[in-house]
PDB file of N, CA and C in Angstrom:
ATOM      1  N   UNK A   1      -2.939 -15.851 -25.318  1.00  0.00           N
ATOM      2  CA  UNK A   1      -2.665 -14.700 -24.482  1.00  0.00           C
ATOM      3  C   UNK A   1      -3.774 -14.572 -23.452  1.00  0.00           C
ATOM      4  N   UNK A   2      -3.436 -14.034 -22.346  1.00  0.00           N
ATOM      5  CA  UNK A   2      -4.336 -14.344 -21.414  1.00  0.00           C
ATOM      6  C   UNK A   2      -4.174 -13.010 -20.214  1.00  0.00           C
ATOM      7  N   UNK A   3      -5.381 -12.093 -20.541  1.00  0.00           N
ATOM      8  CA  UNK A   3      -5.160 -10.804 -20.271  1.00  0.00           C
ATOM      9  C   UNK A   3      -5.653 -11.191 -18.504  1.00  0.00           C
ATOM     10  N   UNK A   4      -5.600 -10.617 -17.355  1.00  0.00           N
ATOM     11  CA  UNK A   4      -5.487 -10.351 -16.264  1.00  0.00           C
ATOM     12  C   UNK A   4      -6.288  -9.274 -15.870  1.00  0.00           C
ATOM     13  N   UNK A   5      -7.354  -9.152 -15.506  1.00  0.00           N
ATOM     14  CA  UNK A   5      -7.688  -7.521 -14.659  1.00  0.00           C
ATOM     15  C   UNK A   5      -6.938  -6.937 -13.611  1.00  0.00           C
ATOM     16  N   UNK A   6      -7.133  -5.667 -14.019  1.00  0.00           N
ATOM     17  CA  UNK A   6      -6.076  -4.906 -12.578  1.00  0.00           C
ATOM     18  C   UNK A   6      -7.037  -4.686 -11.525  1.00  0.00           C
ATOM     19  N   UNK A   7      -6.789  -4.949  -9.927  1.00  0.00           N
ATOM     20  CA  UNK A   7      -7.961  -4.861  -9.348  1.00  0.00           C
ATOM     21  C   UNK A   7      -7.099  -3.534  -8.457  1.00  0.00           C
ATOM     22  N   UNK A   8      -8.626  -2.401  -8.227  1.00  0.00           N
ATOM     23  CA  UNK A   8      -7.951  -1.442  -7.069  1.00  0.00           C
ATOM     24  C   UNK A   8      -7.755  -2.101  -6.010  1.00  0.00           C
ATOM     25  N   UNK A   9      -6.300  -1.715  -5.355  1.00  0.00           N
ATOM     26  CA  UNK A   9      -6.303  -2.369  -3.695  1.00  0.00           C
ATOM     27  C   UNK A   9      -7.440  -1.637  -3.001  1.00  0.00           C
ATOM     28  N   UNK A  10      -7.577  -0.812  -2.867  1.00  0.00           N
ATOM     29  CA  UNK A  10      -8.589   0.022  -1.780  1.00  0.00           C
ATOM     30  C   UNK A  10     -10.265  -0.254  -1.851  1.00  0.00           C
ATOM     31  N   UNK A  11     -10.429  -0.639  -3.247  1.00  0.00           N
ATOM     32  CA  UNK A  11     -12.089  -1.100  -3.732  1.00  0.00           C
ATOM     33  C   UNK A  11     -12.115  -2.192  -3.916  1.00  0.00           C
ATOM     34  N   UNK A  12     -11.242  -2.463  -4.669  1.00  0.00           N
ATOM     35  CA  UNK A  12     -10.872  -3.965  -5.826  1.00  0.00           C
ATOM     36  C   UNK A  12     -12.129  -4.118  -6.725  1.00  0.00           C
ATOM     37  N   UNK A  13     -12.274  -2.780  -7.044  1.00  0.00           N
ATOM     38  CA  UNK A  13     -13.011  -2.521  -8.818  1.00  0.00           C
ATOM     39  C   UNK A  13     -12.265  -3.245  -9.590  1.00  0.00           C
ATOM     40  N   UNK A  14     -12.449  -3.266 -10.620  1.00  0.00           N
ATOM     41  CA  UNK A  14     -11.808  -3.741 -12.094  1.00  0.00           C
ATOM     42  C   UNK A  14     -11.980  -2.468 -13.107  1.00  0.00           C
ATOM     43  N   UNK A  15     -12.873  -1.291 -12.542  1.00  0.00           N
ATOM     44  CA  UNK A  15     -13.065   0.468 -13.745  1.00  0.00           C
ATOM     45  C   UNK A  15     -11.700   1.124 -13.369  1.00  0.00           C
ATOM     46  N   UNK A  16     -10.185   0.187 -13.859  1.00  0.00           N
ATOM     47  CA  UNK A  16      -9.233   0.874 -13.984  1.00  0.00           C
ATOM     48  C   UNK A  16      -8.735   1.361 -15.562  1.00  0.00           C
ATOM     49  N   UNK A  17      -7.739   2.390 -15.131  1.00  0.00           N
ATOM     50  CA  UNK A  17      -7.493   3.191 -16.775  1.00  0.00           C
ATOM     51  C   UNK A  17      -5.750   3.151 -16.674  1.00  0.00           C
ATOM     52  N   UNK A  18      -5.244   3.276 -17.426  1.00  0.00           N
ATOM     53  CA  UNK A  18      -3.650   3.301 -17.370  1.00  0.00           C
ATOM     54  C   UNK A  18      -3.822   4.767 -16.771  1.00  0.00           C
ATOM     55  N   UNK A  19      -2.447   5.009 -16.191  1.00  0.00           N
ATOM     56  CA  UNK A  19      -1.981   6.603 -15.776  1.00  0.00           C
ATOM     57  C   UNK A  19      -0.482   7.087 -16.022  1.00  0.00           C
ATOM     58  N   UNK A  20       0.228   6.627 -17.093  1.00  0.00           N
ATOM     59  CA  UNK A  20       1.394   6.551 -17.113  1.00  0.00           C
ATOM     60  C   UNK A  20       2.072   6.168 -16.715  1.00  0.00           C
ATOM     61  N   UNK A  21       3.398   6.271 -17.160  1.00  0.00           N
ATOM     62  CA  UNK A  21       4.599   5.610 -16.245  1.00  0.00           C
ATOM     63  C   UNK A  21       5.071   6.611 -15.467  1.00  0.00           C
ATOM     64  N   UNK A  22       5.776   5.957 -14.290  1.00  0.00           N
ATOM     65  CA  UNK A  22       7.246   6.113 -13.821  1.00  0.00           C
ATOM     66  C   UNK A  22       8.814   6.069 -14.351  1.00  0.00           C
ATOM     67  N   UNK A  23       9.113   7.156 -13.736  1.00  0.00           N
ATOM     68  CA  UNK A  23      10.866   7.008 -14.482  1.00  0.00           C
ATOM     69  C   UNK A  23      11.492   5.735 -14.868  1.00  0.00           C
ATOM     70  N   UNK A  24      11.351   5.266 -13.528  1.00  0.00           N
ATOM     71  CA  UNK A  24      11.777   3.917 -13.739  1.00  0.00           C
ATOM     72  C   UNK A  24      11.191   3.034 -14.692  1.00  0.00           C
ATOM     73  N   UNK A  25       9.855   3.083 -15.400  1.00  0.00           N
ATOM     74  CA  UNK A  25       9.595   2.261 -16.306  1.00  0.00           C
ATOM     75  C   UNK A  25       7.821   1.793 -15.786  1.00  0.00           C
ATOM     76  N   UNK A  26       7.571   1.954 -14.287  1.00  0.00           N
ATOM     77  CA  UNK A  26       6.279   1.124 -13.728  1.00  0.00           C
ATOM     78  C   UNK A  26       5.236   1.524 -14.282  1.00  0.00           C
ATOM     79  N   UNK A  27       4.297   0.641 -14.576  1.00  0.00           N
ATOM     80  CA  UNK A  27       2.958   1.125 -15.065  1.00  0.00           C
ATOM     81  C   UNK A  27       2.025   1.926 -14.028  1.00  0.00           C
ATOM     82  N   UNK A  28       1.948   2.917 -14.504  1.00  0.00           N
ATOM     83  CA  UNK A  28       0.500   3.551 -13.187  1.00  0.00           C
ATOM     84  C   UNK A  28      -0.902   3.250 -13.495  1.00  0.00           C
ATOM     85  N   UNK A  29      -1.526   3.573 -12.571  1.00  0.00           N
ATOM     86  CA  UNK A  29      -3.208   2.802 -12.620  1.00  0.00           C
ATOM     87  C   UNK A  29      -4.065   4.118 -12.258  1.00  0.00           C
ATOM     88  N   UNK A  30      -5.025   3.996 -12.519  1.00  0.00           N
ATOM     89  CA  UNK A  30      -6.395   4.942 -12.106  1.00  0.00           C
ATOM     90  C   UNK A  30      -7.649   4.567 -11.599  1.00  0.00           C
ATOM     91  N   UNK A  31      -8.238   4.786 -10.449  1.00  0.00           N
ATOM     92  CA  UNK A  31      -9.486   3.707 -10.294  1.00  0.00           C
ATOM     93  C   UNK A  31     -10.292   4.819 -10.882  1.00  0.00           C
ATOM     94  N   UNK A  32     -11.432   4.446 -11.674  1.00  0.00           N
ATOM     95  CA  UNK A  32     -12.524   5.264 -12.036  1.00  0.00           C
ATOM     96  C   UNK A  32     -13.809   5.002 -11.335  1.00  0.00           C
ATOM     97  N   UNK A  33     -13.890   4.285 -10.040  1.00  0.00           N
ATOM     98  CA  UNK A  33     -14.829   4.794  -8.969  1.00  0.00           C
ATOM     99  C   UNK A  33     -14.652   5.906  -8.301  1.00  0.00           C
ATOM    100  N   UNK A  34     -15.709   6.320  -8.255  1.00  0.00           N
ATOM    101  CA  UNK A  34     -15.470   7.809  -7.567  1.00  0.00           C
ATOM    102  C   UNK A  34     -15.787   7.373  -6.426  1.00  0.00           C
ATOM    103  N   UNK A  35     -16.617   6.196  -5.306  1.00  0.00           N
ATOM    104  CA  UNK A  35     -16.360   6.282  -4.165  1.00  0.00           C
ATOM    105  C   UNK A  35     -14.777   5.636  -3.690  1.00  0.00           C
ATOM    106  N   UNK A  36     -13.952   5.838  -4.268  1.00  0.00           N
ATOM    107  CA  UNK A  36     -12.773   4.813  -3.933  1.00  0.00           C
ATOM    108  C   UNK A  36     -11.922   6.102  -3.261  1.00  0.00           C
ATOM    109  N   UNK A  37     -11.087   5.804  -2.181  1.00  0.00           N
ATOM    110  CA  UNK A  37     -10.856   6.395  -1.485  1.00  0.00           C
ATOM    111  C   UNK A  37      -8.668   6.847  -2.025  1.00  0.00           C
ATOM    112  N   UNK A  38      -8.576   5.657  -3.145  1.00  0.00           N
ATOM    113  CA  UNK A  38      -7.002   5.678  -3.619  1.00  0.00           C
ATOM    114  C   UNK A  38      -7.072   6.174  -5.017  1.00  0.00           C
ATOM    115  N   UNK A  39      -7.017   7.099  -5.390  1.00  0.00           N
ATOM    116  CA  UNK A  39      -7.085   7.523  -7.028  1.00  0.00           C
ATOM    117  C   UNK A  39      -5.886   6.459  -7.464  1.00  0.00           C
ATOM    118  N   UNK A  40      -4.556   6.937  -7.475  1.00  0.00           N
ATOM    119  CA  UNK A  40      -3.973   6.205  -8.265  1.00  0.00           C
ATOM    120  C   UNK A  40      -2.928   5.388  -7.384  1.00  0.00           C
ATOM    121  N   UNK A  41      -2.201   4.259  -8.119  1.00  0.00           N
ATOM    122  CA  UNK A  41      -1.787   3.301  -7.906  1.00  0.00           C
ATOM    123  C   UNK A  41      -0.936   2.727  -9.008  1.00  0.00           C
ATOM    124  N   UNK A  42       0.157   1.708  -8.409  1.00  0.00           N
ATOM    125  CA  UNK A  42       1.012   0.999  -9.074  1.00  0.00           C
ATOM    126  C   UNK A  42       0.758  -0.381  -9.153  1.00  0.00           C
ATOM    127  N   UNK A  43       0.980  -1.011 -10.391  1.00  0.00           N
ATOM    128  CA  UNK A  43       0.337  -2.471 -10.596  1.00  0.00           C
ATOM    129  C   UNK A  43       1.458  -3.686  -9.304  1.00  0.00           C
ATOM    130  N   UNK A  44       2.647  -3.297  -9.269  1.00  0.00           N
ATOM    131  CA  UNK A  44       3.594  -4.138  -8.325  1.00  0.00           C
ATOM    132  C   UNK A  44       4.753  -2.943  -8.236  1.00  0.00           C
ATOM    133  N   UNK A  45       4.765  -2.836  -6.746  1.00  0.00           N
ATOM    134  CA  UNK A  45       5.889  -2.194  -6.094  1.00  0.00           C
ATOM    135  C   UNK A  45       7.251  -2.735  -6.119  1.00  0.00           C
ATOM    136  N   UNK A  46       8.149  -2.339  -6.193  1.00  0.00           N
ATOM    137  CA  UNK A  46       9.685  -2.424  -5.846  1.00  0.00           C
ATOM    138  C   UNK A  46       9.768  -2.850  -4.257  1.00  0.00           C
ATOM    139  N   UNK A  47       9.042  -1.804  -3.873  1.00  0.00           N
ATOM    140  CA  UNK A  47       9.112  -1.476  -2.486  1.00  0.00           C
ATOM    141  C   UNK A  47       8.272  -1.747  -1.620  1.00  0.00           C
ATOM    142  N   UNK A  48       8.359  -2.768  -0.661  1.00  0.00           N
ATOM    143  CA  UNK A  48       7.285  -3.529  -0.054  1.00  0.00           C
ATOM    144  C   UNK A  48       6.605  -3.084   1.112  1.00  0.00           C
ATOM    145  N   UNK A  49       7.188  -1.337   1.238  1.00  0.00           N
ATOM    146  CA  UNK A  49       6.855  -0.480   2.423  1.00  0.00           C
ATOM    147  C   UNK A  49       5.707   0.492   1.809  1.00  0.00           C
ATOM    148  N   UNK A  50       5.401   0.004   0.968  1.00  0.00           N
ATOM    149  CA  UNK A  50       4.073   0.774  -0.228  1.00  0.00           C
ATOM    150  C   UNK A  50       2.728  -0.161  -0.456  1.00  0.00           C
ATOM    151  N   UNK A  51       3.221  -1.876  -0.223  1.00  0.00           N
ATOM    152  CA  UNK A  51       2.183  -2.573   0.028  1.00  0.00           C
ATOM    153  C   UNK A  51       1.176  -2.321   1.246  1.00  0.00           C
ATOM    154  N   UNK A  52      -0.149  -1.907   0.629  1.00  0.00           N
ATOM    155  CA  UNK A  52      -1.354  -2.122   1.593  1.00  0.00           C
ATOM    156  C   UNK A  52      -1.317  -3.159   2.574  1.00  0.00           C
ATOM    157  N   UNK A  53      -1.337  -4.089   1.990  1.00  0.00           N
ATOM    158  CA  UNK A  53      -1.041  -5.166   3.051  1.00  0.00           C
ATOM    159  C   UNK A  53      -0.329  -5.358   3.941  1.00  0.00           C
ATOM    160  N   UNK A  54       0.867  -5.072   3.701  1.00  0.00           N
ATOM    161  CA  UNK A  54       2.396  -4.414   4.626  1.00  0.00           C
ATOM    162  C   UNK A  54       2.507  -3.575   5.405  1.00  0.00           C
ATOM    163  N   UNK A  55       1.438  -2.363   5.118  1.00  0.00           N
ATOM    164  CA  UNK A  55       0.926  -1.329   6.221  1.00  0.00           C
ATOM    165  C   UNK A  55      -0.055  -1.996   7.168  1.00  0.00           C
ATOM    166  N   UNK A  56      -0.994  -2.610   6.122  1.00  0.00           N
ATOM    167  CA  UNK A  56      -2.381  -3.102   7.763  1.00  0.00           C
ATOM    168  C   UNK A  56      -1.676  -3.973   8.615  1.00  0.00           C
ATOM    169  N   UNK A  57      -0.225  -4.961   8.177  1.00  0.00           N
ATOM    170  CA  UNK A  57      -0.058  -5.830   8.954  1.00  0.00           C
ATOM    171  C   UNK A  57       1.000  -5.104  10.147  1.00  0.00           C
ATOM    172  N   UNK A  58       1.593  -3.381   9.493  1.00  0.00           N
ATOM    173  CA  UNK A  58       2.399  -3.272  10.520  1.00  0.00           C
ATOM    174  C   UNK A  58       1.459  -2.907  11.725  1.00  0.00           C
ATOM    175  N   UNK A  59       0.451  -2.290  11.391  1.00  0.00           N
ATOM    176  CA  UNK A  59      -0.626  -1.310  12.455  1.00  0.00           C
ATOM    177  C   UNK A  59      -1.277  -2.730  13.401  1.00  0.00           C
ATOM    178  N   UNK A  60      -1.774  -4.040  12.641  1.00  0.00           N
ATOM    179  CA  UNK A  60      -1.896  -4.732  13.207  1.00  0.00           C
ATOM    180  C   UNK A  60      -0.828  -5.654  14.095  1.00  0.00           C
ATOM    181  N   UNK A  61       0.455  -5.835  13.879  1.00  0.00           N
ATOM    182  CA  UNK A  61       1.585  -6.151  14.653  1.00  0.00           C
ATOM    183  C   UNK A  61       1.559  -5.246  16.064  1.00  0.00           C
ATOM    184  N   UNK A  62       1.917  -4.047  15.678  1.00  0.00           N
ATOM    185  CA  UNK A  62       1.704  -3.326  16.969  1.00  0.00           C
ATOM    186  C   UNK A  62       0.460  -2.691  17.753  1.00  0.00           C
ATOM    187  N   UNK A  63      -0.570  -3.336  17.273  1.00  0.00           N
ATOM    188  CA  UNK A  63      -1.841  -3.305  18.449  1.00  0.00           C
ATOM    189  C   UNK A  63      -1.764  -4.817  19.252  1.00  0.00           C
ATOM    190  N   UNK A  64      -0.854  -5.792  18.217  1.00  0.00           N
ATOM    191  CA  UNK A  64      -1.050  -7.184  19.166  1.00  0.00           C
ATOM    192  C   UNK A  64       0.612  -7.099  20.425  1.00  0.00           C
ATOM    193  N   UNK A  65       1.458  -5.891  20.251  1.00  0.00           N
ATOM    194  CA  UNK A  65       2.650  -5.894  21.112  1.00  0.00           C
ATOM    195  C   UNK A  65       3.657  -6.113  20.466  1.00  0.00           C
ATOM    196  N   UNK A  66       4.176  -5.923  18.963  1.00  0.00           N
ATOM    197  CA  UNK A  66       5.566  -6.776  18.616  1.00  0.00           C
ATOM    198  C   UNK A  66       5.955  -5.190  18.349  1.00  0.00           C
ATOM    199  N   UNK A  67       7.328  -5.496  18.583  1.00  0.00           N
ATOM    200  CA  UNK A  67       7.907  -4.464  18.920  1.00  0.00           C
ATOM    201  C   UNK A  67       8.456  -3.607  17.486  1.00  0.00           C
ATOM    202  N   UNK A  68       8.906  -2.356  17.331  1.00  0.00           N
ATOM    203  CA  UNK A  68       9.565  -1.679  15.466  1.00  0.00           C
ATOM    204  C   UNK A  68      10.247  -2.858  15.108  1.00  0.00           C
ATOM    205  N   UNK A  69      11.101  -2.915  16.127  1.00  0.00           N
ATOM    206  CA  UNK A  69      12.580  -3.980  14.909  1.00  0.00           C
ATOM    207  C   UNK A  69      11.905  -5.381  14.487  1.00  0.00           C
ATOM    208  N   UNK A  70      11.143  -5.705  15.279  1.00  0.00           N
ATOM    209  CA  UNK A  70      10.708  -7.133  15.204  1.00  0.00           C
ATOM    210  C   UNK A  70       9.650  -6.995  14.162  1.00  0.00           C
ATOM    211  N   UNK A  71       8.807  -6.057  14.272  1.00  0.00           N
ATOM    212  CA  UNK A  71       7.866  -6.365  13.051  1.00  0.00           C
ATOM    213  C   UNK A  71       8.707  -6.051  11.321  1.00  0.00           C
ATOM    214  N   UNK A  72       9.969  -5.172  11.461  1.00  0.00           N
ATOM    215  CA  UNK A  72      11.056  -4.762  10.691  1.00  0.00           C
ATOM    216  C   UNK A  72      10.931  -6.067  10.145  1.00  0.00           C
ATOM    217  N   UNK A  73      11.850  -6.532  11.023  1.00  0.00           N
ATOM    218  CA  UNK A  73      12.413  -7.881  10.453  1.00  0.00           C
ATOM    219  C   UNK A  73      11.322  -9.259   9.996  1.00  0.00           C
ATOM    220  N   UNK A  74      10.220  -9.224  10.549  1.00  0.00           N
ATOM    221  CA  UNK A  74       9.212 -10.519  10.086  1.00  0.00           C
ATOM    222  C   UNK A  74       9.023  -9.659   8.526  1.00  0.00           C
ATOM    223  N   UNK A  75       8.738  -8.680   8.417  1.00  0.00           N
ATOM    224  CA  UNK A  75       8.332  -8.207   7.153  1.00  0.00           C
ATOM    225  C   UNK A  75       8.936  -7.639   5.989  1.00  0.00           C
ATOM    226  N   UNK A  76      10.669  -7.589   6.645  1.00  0.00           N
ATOM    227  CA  UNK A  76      11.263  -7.635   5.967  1.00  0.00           C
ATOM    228  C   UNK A  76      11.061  -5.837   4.991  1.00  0.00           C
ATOM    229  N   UNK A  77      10.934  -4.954   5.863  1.00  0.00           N
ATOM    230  CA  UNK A  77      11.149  -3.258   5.401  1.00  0.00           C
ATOM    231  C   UNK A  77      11.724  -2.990   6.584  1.00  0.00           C
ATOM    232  N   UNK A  78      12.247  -1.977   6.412  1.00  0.00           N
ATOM    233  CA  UNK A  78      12.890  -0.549   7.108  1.00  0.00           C
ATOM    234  C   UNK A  78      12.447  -0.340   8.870  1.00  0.00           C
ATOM    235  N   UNK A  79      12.981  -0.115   9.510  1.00  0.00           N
ATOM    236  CA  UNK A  79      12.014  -0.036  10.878  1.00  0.00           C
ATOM    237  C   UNK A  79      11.862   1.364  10.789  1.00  0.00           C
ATOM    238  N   UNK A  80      12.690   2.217  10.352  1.00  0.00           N
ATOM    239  CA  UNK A  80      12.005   3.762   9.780  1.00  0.00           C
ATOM    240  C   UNK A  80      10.616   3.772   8.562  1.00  0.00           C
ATOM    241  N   UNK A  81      10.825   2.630   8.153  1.00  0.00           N
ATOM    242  CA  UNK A  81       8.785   2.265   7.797  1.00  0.00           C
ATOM    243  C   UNK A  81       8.117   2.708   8.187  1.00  0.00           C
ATOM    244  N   UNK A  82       8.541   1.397   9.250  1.00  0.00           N
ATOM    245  CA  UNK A  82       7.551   1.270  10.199  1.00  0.00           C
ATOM    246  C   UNK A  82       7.201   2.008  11.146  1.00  0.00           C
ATOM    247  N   UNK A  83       7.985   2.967  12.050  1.00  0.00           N
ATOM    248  CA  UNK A  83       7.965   4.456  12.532  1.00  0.00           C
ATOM    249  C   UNK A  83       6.833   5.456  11.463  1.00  0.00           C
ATOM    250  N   UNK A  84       7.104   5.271  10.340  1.00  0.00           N
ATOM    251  CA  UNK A  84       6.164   6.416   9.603  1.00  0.00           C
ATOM    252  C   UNK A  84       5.278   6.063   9.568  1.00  0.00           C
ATOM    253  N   UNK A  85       4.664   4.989   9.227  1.00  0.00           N
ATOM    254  CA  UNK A  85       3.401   3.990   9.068  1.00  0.00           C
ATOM    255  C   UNK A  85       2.956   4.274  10.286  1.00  0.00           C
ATOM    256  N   UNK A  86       3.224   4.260  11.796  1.00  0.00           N
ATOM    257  CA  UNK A  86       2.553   4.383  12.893  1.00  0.00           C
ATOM    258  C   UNK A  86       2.296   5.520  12.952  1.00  0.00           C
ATOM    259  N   UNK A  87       3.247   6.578  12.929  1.00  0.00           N
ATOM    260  CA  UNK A  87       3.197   7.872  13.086  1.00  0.00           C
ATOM    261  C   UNK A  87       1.556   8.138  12.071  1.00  0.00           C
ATOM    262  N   UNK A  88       1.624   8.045  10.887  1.00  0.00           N
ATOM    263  CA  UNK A  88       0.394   8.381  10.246  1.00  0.00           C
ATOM    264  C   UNK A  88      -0.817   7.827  10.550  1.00  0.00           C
ATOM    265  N   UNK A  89      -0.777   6.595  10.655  1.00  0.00           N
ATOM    266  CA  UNK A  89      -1.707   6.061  11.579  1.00  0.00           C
ATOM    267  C   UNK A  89      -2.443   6.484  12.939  1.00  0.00           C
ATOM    268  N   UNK A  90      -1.784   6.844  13.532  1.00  0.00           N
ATOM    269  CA  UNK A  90      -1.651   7.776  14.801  1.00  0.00           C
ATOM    270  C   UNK A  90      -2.492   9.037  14.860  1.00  0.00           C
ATOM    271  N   UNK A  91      -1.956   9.850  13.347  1.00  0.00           N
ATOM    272  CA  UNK A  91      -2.225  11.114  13.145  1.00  0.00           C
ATOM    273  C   UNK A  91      -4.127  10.738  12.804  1.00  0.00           C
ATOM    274  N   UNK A  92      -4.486  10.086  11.905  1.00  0.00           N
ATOM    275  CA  UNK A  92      -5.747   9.321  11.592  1.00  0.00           C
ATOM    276  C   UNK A  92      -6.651   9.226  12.231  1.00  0.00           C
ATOM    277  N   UNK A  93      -6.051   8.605  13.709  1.00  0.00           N
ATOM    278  CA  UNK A  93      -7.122   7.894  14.417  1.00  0.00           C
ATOM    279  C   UNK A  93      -7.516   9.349  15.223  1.00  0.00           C
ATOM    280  N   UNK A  94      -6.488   9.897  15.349  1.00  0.00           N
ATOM    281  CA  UNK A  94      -6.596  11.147  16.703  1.00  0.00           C
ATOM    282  C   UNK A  94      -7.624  11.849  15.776  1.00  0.00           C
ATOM    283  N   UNK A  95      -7.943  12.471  14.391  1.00  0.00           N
ATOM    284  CA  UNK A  95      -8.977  13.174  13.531  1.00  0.00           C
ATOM    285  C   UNK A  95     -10.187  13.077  13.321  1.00  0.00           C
TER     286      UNK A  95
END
């Protein structure tokens, strides 16, 4: 058997704690750094419009010019995502 650490996306500590489930069944996570900026978290999404990575790459798509539908479609989520993802982004930078 061959156990795996859970790493935080936002720190990528390994001082995680379980946090229950989801309806659906998903395991939840807890980072126990207190400088970490994501308390909790899911070990693997359903939903690929929840990946960190999937967000920096939409914010980075549209600072290099690709347009909602087009970054939609390379990444394969929602172009109403991707609308919210900017929109918050947006809200961020202006604060």
């Amino acid at each position: 058997m061959v156990l795996e650490p859970v790493h935080c996306p936002a720190c990528n500590s390994t001082d995680i704690v379980k946090h229950g489930q989801l309806a659906s069944g998903q395991q939840r996570y807890r980072c126990r750094n207190a400088a970490c900026a994501r308390v909790t978290f899911i070990g693997h999404y359903k939903n690929r419009g929840y990946v960190l990575e999937v967000k920096e790459a939409v914010v980075e798509m549209a600072l290099n010019g690709s347009g909602i539908r087009d970054t939609a479609r390379v990444l394969k989520i929602s172009p109403s995502t991707v609308i919210s993802e900017l929109k918050k982004r947006l809200t961020w930078s202006t604060v």
